[in-house]
PDB file of N, CA and C in Angstrom:
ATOM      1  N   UNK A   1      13.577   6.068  -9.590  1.00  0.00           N
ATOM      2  CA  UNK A   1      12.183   6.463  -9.616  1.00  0.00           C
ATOM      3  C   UNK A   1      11.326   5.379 -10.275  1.00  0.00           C
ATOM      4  N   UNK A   2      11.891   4.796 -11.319  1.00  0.00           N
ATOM      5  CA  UNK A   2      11.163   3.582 -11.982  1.00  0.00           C
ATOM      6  C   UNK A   2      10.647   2.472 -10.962  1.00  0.00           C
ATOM      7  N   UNK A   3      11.791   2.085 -10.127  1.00  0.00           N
ATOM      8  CA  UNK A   3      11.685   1.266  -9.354  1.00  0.00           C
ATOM      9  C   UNK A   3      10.724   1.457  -8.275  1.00  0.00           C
ATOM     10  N   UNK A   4      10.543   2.677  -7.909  1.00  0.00           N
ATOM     11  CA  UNK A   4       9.343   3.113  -6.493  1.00  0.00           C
ATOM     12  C   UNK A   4       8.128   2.518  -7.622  1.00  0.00           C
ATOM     13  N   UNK A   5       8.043   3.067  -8.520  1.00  0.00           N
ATOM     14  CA  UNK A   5       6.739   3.001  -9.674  1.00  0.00           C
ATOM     15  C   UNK A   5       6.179   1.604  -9.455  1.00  0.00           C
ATOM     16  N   UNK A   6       7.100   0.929  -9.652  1.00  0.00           N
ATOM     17  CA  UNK A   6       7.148  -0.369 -10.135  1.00  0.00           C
ATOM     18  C   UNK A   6       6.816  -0.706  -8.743  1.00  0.00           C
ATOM     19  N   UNK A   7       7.053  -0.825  -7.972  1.00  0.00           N
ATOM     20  CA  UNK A   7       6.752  -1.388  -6.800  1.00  0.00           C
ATOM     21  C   UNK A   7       5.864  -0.802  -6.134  1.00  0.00           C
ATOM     22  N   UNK A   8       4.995   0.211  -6.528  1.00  0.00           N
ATOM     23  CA  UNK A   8       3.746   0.774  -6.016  1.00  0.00           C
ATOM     24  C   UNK A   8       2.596  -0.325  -6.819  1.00  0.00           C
ATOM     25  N   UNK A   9       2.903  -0.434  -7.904  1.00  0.00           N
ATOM     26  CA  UNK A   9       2.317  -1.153  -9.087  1.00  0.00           C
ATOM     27  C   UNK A   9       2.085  -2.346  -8.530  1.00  0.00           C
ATOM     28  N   UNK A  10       3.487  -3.583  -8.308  1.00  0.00           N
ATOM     29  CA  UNK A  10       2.933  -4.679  -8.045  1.00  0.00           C
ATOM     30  C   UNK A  10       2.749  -4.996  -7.073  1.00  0.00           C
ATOM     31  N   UNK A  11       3.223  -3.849  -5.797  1.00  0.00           N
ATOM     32  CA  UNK A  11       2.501  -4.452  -4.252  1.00  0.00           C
ATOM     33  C   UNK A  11       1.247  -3.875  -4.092  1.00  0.00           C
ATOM     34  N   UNK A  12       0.109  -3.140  -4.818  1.00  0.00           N
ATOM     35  CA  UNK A  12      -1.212  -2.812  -4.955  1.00  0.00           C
ATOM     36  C   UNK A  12      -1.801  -4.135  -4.597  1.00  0.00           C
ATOM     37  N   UNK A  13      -2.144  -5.003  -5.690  1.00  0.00           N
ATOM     38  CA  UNK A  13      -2.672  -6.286  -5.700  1.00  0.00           C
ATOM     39  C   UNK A  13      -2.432  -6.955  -4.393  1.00  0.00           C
ATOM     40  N   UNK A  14      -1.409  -7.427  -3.992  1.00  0.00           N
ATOM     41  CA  UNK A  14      -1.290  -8.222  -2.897  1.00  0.00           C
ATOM     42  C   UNK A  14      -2.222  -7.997  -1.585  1.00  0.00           C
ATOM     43  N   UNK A  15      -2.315  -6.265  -1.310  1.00  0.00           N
ATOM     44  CA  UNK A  15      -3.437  -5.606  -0.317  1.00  0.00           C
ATOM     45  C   UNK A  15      -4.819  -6.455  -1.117  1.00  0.00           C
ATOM     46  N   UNK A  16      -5.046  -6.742  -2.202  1.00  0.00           N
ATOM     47  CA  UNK A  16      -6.933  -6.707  -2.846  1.00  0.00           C
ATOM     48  C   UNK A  16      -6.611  -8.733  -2.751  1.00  0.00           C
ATOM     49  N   UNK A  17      -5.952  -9.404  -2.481  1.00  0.00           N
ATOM     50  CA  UNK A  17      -5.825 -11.000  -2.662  1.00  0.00           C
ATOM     51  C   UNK A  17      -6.343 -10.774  -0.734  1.00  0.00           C
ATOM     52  N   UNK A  18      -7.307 -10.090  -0.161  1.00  0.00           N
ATOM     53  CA  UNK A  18      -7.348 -11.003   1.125  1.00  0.00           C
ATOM     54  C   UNK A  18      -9.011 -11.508   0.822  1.00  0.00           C
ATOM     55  N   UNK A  19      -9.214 -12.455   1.513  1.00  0.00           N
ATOM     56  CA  UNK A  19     -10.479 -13.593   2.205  1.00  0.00           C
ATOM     57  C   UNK A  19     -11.210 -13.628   3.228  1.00  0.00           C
ATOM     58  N   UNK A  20     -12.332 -13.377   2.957  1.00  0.00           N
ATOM     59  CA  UNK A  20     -12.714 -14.221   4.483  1.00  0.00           C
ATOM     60  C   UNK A  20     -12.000 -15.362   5.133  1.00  0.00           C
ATOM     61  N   UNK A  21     -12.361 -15.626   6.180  1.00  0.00           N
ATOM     62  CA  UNK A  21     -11.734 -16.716   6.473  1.00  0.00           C
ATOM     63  C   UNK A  21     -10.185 -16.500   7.476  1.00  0.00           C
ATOM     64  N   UNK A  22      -9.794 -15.166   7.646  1.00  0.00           N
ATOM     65  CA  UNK A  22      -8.338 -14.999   8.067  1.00  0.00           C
ATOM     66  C   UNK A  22      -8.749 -14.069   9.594  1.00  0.00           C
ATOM     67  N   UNK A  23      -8.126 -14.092  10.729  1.00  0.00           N
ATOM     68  CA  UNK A  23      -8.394 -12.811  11.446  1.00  0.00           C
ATOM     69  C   UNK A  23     -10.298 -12.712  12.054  1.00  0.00           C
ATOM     70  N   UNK A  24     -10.199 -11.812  12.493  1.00  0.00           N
ATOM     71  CA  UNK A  24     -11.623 -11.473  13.518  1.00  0.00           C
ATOM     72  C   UNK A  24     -12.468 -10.609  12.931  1.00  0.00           C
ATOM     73  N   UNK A  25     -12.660 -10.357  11.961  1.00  0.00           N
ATOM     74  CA  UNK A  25     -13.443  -9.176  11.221  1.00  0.00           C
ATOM     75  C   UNK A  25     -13.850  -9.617  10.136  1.00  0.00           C
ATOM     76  N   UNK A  26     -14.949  -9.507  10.006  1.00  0.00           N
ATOM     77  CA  UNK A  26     -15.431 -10.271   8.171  1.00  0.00           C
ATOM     78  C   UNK A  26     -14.897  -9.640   6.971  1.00  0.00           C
ATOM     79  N   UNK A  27     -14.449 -10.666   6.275  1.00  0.00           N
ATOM     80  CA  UNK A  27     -13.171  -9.844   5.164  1.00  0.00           C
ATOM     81  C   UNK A  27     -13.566  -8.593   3.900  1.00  0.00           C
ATOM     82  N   UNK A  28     -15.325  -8.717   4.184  1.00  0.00           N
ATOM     83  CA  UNK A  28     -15.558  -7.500   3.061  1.00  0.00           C
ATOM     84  C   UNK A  28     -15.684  -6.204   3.813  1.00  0.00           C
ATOM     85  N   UNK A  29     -15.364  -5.911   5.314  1.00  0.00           N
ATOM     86  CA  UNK A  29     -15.212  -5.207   5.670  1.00  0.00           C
ATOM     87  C   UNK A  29     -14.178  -3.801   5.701  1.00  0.00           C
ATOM     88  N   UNK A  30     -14.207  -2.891   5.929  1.00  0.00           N
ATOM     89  CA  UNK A  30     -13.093  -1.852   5.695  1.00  0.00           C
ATOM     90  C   UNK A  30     -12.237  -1.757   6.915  1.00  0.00           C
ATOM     91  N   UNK A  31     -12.573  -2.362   8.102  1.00  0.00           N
ATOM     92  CA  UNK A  31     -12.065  -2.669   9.114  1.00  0.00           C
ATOM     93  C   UNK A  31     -10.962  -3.331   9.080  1.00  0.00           C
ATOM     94  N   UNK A  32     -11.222  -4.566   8.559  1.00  0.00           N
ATOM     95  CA  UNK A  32     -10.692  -5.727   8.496  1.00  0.00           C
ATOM     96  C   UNK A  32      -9.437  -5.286   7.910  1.00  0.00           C
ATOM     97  N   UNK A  33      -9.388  -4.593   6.531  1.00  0.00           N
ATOM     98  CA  UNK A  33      -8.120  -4.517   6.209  1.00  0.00           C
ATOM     99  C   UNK A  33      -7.135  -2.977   6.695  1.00  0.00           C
ATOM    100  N   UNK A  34      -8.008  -2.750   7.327  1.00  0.00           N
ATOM    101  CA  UNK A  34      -7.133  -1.556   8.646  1.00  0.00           C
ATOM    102  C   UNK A  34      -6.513  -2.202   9.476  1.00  0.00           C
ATOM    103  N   UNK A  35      -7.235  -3.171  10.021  1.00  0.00           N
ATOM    104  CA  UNK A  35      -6.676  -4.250  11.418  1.00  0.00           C
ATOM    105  C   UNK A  35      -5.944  -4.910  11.229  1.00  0.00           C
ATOM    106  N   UNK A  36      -6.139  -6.361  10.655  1.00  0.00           N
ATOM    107  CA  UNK A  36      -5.448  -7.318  10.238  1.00  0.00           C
ATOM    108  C   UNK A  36      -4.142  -6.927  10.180  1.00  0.00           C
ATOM    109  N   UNK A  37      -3.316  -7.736  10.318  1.00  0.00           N
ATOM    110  CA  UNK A  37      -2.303  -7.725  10.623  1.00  0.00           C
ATOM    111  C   UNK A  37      -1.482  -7.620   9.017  1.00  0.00           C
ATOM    112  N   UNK A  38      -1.998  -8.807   8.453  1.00  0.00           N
ATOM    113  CA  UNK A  38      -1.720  -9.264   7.068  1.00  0.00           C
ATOM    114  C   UNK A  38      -1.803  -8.007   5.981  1.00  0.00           C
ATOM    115  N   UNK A  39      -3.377  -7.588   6.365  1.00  0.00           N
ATOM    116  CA  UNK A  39      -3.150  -6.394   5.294  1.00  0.00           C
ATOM    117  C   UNK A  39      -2.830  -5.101   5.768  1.00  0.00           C
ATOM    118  N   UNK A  40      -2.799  -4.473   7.106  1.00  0.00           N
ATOM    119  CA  UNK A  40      -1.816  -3.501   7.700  1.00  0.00           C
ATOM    120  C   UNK A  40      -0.611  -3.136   7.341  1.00  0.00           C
ATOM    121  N   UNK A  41      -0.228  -4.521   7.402  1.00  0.00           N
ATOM    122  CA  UNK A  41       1.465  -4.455   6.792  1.00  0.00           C
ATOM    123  C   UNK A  41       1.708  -4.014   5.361  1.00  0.00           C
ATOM    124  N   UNK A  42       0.969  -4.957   4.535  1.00  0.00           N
ATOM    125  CA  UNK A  42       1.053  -3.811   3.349  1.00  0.00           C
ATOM    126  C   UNK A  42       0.241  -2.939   2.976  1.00  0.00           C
ATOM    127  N   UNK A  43      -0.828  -2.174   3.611  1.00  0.00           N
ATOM    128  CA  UNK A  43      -1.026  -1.030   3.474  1.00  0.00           C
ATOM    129  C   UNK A  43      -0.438  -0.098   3.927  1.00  0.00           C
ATOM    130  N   UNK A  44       0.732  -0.420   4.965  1.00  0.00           N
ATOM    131  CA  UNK A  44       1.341   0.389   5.341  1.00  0.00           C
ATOM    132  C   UNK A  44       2.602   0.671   4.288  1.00  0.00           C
ATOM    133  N   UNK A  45       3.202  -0.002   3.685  1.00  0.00           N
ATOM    134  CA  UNK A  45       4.257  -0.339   2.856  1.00  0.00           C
ATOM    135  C   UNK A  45       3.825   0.903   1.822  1.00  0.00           C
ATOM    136  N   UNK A  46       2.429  -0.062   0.948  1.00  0.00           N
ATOM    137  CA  UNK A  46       2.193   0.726  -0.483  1.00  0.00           C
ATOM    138  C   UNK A  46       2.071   2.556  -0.168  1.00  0.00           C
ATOM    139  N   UNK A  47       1.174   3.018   1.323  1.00  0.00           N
ATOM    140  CA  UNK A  47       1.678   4.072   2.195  1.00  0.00           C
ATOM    141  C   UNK A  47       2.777   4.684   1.754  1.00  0.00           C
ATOM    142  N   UNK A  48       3.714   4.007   2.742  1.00  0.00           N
ATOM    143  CA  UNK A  48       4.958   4.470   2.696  1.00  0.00           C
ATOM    144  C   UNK A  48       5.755   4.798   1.625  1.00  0.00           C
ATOM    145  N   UNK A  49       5.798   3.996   0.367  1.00  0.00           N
ATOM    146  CA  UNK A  49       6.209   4.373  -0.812  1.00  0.00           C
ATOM    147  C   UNK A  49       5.559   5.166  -1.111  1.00  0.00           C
ATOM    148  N   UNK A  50       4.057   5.399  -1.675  1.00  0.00           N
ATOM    149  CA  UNK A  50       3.549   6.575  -2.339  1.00  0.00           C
ATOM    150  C   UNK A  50       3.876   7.669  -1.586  1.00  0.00           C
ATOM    151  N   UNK A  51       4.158   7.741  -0.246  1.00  0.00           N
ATOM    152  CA  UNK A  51       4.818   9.296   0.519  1.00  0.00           C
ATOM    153  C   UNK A  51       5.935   9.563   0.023  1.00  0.00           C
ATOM    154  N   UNK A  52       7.020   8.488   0.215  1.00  0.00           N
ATOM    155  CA  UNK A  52       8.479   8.484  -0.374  1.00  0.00           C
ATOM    156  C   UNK A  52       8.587   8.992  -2.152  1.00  0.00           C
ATOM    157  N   UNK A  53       7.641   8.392  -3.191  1.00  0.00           N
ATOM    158  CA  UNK A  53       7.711   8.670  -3.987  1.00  0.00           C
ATOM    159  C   UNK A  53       6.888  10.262  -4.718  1.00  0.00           C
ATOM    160  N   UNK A  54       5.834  10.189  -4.170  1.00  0.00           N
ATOM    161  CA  UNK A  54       5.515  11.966  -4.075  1.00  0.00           C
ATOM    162  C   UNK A  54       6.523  13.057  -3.391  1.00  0.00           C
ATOM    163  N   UNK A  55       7.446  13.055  -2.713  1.00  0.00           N
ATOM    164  CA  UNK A  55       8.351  13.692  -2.129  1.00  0.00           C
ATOM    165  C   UNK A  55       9.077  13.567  -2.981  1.00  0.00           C
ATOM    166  N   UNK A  56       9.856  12.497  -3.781  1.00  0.00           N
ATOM    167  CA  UNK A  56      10.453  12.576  -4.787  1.00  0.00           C
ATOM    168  C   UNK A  56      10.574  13.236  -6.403  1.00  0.00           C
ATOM    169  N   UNK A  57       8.870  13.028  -6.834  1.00  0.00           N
ATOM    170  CA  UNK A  57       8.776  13.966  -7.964  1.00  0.00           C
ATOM    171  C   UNK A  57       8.216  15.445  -7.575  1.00  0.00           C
ATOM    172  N   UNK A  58       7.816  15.289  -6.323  1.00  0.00           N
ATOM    173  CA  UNK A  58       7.786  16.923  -6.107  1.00  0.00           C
ATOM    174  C   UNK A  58       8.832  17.624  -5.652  1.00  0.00           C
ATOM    175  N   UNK A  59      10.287  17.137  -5.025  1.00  0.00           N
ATOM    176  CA  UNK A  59      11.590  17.606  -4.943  1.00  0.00           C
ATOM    177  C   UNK A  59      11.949  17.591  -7.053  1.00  0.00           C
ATOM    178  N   UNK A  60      12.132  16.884  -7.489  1.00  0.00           N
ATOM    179  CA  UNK A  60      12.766  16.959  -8.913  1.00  0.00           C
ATOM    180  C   UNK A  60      11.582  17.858  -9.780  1.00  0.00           C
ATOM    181  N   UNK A  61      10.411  17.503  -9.602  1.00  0.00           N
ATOM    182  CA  UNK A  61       9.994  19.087 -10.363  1.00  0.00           C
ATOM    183  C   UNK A  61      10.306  20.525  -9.807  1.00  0.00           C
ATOM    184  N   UNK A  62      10.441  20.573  -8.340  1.00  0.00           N
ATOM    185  CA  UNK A  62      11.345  21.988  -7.831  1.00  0.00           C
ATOM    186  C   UNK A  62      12.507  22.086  -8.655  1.00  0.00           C
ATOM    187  N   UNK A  63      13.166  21.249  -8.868  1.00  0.00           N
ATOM    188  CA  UNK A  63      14.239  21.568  -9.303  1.00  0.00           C
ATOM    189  C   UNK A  63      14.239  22.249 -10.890  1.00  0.00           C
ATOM    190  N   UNK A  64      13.508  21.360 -11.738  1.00  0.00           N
ATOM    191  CA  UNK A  64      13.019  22.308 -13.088  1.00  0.00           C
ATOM    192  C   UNK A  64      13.292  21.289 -14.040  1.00  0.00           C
TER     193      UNK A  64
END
């Protein structure tokens, strides 16, 4: 569980490091980091863990 934590933690940042300058959409857009390829991928990731890891402390608090 530490480890999901931890890696929700430091792959956050990497999604907020994008630029103008990359891709077809101007980078202060909300588009842009839906589309892009670059930040798709890890918004899909940090996604995917926070699902994986909410399923997790809400299975172990069922438990008691």
């Amino acid at each position: 569980m530490k480890f999901l934590v931890s890696a929700l933690v430091f792959l956050t940042p990497a999604l907020a490091s994008a630029h103008p300058g990359h891709g077809t959409l101007p980078g202060e857009s909300l588009a842009h980091w839906i589309v892009e390829p670059a930040h798709a991928a890890g918004l899909l990731l940090v996604l995917a863990l926070t699902a994986f890891t909410a399923v997790r402390v809400a299975r172990s608090s069922a438990r008691g």
